[in-house]
C-alpha atoms as a PDB file:
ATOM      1  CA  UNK A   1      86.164 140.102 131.343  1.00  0.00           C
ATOM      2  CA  UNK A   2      82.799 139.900 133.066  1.00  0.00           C
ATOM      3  CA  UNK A   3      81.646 142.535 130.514  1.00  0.00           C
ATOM      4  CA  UNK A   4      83.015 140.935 127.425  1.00  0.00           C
ATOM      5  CA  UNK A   5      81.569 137.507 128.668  1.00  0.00           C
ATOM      6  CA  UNK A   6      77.671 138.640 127.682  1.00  0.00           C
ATOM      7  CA  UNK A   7      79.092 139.642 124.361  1.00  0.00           C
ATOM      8  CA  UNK A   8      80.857 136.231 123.139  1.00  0.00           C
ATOM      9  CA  UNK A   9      77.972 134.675 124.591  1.00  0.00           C
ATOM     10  CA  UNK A  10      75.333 136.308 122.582  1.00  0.00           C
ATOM     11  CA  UNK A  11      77.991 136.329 119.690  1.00  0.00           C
ATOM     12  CA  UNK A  12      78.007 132.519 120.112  1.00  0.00           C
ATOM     13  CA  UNK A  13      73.814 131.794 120.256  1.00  0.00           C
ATOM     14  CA  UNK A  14      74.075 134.366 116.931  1.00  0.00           C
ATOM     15  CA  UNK A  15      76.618 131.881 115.039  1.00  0.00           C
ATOM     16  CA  UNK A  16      74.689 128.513 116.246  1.00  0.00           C
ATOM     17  CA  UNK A  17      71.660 130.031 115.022  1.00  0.00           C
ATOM     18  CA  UNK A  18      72.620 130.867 111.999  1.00  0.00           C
ATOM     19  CA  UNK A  19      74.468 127.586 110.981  1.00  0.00           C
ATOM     20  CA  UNK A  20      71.600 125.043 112.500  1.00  0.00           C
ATOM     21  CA  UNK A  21      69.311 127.373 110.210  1.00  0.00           C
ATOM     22  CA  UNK A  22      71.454 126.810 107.450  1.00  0.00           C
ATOM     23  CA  UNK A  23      71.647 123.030 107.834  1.00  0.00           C
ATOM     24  CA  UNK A  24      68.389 123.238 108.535  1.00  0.00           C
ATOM     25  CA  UNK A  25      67.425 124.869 105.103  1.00  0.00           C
ATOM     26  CA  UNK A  26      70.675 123.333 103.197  1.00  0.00           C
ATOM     27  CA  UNK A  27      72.208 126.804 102.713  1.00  0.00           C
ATOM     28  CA  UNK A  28      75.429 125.053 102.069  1.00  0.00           C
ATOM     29  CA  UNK A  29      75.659 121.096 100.619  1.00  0.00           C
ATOM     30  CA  UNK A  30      73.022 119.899  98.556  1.00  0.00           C
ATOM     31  CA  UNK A  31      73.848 121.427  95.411  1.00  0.00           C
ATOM     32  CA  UNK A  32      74.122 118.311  93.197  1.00  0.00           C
ATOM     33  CA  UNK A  33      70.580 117.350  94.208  1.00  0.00           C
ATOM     34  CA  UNK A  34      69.406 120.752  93.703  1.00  0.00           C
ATOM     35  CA  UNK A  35      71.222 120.989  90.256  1.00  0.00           C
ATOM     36  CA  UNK A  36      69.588 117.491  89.428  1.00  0.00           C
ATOM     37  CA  UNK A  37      66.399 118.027  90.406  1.00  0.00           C
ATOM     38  CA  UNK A  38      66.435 121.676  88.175  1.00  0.00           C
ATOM     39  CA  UNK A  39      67.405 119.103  85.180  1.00  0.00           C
ATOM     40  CA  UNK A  40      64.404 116.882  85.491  1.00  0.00           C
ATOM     41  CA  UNK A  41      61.633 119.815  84.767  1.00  0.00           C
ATOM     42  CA  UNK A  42      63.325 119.534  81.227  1.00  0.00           C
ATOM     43  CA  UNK A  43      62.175 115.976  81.081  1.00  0.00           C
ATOM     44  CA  UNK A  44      58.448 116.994  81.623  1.00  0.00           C
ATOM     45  CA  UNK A  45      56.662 116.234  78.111  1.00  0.00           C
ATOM     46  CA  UNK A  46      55.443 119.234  76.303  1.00  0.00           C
ATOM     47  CA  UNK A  47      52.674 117.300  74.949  1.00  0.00           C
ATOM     48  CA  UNK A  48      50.070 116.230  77.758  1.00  0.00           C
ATOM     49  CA  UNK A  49      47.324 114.037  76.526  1.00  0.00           C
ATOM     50  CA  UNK A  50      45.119 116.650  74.401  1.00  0.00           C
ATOM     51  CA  UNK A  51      47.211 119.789  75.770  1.00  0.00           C
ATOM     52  CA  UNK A  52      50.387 120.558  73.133  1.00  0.00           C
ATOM     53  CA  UNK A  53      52.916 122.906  75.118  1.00  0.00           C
ATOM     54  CA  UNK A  54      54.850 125.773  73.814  1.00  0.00           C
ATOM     55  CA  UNK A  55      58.081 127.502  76.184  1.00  0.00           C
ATOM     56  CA  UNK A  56      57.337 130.825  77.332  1.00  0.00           C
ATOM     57  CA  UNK A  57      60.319 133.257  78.189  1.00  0.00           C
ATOM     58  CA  UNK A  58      60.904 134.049  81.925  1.00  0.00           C
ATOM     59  CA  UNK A  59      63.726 136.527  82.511  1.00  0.00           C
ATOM     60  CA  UNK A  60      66.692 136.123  84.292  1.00  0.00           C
ATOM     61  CA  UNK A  61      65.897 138.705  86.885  1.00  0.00           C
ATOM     62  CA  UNK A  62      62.740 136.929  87.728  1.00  0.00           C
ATOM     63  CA  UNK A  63      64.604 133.905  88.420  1.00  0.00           C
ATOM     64  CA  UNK A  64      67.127 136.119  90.576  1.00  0.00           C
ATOM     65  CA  UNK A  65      64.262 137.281  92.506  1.00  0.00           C
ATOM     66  CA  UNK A  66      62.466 133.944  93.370  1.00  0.00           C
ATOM     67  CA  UNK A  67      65.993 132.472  94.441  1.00  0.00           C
ATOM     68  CA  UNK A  68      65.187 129.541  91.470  1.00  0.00           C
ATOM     69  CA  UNK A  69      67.957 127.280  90.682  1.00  0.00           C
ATOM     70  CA  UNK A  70      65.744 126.509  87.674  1.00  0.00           C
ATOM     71  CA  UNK A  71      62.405 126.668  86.267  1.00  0.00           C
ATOM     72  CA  UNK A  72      59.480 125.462  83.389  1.00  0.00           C
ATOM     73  CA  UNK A  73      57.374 127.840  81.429  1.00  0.00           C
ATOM     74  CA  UNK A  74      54.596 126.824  79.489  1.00  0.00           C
ATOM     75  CA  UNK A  75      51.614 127.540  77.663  1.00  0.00           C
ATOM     76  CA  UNK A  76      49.638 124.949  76.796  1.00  0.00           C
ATOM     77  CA  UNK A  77      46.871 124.879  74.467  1.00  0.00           C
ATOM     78  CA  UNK A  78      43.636 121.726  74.188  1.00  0.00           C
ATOM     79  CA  UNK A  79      44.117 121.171  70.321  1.00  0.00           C
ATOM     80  CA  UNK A  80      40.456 120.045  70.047  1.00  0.00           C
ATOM     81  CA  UNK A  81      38.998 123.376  72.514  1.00  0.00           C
ATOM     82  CA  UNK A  82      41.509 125.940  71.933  1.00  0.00           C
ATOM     83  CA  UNK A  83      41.590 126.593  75.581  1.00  0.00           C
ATOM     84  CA  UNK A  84      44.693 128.075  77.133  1.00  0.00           C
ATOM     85  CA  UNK A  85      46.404 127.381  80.379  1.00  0.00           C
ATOM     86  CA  UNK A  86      49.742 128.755  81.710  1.00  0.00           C
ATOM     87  CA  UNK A  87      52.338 126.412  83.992  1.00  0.00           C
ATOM     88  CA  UNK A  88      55.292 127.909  85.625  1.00  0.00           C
ATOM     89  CA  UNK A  89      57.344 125.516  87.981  1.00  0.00           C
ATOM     90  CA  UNK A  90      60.305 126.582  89.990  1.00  0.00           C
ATOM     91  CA  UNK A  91      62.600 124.915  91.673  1.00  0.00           C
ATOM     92  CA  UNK A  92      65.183 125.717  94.276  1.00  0.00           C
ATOM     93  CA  UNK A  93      65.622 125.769  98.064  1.00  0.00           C
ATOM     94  CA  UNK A  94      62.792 125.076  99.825  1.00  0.00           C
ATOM     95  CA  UNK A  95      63.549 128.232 102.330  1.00  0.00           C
ATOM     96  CA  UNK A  96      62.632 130.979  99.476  1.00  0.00           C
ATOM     97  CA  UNK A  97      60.508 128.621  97.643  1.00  0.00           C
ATOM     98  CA  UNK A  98      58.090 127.911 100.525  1.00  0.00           C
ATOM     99  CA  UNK A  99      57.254 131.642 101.112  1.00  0.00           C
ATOM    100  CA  UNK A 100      55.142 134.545  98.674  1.00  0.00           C
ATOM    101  CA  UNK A 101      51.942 132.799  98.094  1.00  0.00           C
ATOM    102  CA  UNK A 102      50.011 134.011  95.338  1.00  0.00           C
ATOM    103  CA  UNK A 103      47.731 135.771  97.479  1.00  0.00           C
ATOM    104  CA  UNK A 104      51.137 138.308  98.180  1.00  0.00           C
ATOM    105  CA  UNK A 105      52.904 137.989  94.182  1.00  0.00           C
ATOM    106  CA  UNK A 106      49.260 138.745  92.635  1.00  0.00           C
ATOM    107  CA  UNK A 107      48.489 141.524  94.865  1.00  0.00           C
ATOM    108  CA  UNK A 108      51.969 143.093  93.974  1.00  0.00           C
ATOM    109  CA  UNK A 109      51.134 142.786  90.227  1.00  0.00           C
ATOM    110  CA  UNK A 110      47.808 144.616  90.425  1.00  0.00           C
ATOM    111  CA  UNK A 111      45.566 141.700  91.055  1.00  0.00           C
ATOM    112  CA  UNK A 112      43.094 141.414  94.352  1.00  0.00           C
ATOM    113  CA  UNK A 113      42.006 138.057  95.775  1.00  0.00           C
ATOM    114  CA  UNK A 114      37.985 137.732  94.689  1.00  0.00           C
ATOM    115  CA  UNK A 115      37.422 135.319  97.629  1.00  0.00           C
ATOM    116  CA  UNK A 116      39.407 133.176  99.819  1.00  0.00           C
ATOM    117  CA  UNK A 117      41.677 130.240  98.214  1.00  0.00           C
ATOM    118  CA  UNK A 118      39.643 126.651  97.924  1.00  0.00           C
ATOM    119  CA  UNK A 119      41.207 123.741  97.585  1.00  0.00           C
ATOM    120  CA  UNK A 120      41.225 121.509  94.751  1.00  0.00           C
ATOM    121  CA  UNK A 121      41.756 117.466  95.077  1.00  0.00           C
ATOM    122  CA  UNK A 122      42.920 116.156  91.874  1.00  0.00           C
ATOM    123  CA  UNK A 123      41.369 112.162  91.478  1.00  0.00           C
ATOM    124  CA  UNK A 124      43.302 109.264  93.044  1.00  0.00           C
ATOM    125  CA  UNK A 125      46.468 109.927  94.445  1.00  0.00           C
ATOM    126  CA  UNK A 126      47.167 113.147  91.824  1.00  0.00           C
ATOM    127  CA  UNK A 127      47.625 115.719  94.652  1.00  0.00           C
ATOM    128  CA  UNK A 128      46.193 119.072  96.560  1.00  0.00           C
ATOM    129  CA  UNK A 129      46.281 122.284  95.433  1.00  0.00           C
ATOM    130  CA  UNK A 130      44.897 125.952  96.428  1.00  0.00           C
ATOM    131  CA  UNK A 131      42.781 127.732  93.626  1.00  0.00           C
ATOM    132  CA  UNK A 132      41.518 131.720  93.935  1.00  0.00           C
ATOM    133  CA  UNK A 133      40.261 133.869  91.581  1.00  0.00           C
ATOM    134  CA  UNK A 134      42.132 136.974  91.156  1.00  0.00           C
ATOM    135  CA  UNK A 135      41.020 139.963  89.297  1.00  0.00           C
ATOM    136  CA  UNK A 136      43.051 143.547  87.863  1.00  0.00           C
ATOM    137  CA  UNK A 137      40.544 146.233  87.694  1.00  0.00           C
ATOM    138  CA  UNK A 138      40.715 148.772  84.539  1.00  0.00           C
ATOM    139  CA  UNK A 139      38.074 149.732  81.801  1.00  0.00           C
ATOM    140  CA  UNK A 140      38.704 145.879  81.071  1.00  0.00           C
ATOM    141  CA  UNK A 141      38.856 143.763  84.022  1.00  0.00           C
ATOM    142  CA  UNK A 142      41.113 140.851  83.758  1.00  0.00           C
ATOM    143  CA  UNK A 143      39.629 138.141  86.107  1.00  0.00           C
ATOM    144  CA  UNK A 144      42.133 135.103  86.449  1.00  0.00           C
ATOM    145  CA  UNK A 145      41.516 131.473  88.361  1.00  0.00           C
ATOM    146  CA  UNK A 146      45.317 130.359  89.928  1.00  0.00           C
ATOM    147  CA  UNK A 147      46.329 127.054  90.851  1.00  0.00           C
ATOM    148  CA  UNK A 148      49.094 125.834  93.223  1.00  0.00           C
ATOM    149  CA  UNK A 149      50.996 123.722  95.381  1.00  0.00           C
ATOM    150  CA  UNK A 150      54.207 122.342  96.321  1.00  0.00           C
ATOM    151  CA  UNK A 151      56.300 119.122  95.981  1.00  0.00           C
ATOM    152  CA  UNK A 152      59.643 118.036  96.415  1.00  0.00           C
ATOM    153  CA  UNK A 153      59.216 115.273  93.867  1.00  0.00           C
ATOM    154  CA  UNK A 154      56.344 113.214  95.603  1.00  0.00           C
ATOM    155  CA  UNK A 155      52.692 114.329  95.373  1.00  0.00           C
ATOM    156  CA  UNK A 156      51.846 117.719  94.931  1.00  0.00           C
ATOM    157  CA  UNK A 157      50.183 119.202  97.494  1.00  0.00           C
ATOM    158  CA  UNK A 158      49.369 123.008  99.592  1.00  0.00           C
ATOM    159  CA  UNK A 159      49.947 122.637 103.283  1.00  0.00           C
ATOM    160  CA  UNK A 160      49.013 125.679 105.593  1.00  0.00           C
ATOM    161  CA  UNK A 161      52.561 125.625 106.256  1.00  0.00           C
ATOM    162  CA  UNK A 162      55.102 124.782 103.159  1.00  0.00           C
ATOM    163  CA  UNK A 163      58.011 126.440 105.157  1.00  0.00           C
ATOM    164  CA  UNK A 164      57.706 123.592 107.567  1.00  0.00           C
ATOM    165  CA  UNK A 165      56.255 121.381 105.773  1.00  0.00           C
ATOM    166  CA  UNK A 166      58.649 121.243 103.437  1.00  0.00           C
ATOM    167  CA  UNK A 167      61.794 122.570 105.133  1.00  0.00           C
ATOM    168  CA  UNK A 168      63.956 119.548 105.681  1.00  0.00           C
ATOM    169  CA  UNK A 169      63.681 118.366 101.901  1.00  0.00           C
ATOM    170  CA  UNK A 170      66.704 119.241 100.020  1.00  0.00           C
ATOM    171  CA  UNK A 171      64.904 120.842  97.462  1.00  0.00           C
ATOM    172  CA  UNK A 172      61.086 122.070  96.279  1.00  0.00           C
ATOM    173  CA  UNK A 173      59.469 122.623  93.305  1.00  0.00           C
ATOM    174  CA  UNK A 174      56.704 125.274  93.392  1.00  0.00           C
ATOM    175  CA  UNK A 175      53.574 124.995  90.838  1.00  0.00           C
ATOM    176  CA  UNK A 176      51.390 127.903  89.162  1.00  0.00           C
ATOM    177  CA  UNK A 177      48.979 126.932  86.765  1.00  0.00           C
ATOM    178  CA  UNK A 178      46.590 129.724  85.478  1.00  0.00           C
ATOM    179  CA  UNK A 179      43.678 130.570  83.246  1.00  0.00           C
ATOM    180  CA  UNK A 180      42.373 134.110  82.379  1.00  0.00           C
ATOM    181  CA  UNK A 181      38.152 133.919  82.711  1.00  0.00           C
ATOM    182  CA  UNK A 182      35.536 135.123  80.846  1.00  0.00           C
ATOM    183  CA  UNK A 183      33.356 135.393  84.075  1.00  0.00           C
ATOM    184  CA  UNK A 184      34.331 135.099  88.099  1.00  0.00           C
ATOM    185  CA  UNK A 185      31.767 132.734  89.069  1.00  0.00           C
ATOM    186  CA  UNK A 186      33.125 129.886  86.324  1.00  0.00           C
ATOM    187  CA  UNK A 187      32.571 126.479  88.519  1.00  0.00           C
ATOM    188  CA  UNK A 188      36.229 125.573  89.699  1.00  0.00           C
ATOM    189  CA  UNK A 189      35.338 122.246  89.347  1.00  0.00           C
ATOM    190  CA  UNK A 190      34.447 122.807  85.640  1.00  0.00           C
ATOM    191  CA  UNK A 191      37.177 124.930  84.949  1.00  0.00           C
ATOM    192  CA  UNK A 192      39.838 123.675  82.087  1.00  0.00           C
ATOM    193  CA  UNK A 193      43.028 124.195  84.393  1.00  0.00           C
ATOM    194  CA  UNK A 194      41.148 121.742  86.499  1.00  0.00           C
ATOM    195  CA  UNK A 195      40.948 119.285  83.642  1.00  0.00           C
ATOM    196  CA  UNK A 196      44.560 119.960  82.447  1.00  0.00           C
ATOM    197  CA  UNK A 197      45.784 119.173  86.163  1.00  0.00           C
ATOM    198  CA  UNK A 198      44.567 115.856  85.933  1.00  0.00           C
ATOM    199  CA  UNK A 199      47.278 114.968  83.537  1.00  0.00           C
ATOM    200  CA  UNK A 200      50.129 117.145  84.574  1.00  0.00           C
ATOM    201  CA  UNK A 201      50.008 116.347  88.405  1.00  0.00           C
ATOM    202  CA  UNK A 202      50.600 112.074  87.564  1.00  0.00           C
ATOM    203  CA  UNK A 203      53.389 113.386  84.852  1.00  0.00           C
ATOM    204  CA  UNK A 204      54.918 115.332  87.749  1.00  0.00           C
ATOM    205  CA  UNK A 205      55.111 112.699  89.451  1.00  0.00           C
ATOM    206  CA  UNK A 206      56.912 110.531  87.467  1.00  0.00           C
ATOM    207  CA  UNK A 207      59.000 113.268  85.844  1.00  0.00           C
ATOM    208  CA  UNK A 208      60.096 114.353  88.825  1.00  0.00           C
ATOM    209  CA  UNK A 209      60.678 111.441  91.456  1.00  0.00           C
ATOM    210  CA  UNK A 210      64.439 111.253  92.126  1.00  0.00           C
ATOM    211  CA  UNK A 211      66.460 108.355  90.454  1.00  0.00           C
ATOM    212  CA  UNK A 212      66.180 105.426  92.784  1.00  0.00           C
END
């Protein structure tokens, strides 16, 4: 008995553990606010002040992979510039959500970090992001400025810490917006994705505040 007794106790700190971590990051419950929250990215408007929107297809694997319980891909396009911008929100738990900055998913796809992230302030109340240029070397070098933060349906913003920032919420949505340059040393504050955030942080917000 006195040698079993270590055993069940460690057994016993390993099963508290695990369920206060899964209470902690809703493993189980939560799934009709999760589920609901997924819905409202449909409600975000495709057309965002001068910016017309157009879906873009994100496999189901990738989804798999990212632990989403749902997602928004878009490019949209400045009918009077022609400049592009890409937007990809996911939303799920905030546990797999919170990790895998861009600095780690760009890397993985060929890209290297120019410089350190900066951080961009959207006017008034619109949010906080992290921007870094990114670039994939070849006989054509693909430089590309990324934009993103977190939410989970208030204002958007990029704490040093999103796991614990964020890891009491019952949900998160994560944000990517991204342009492909013509040059690494565009201004950020100049750049288009800059302008374009100015209208799709606010309709964030109001897209995706929970029903009252």
């Amino acid at each position: 008995m006195k040698r079993t007794l270590p055993l069940i106790c460690a057994l016993a700190v390993l099963v508290a553990t695990a369920l206060a971590q899964g209470v902690y990051t809703h493993r189980w419950g939560q799934t009709q606010a999760l589920r609901e929250a997924a819905a409202r990215l449909d409600h975000l408007p495709a057309r965002l002040g001068v910016w017309d929107g157009t879906p873009v297809q994100v496999s189901a694997r990738q989804m798999d992979l990212a632990e989403a319980a749902g997602h928004l891909s878009r490019r949209y396009v400045n009918r009077e510039t022609g400049e592009e911008v890409s937007v990809l929100i996911l939303c799920g738990r905030p546990g797999p959500l919170s990790v895998h900055p861009p600095e780690v998913c760009y890397r993985g796809a060929g890209y290297d970090l120019v410089a350190p992230p900066e951080t961009f302030r959207a006017p008034g109340d619109g949010g906080t992001l992290s921007a870094a240029r990114f670039v994939k070397e070849g006989p054509t070098p693909e430089p590309l400025c990324v934009f993103w933060g977190w939410t989970d349906g208030g204002t958007v913003g990029s704490p040093e810490n999103p796991r614990l920032a964020f890891g009491r919420a019952p949900y998160l949505y994560k944000v990517y917006v991204n342009r492909r340059l013509t040059r690494l040393d565009e201004p950020l504050k100049e750049d288009p994705a800059a302008a374009f955030l100015e209208v799709l942080l606010p309709a964030l917000r109001t897209t995706l505040a929970p029903a009252p």
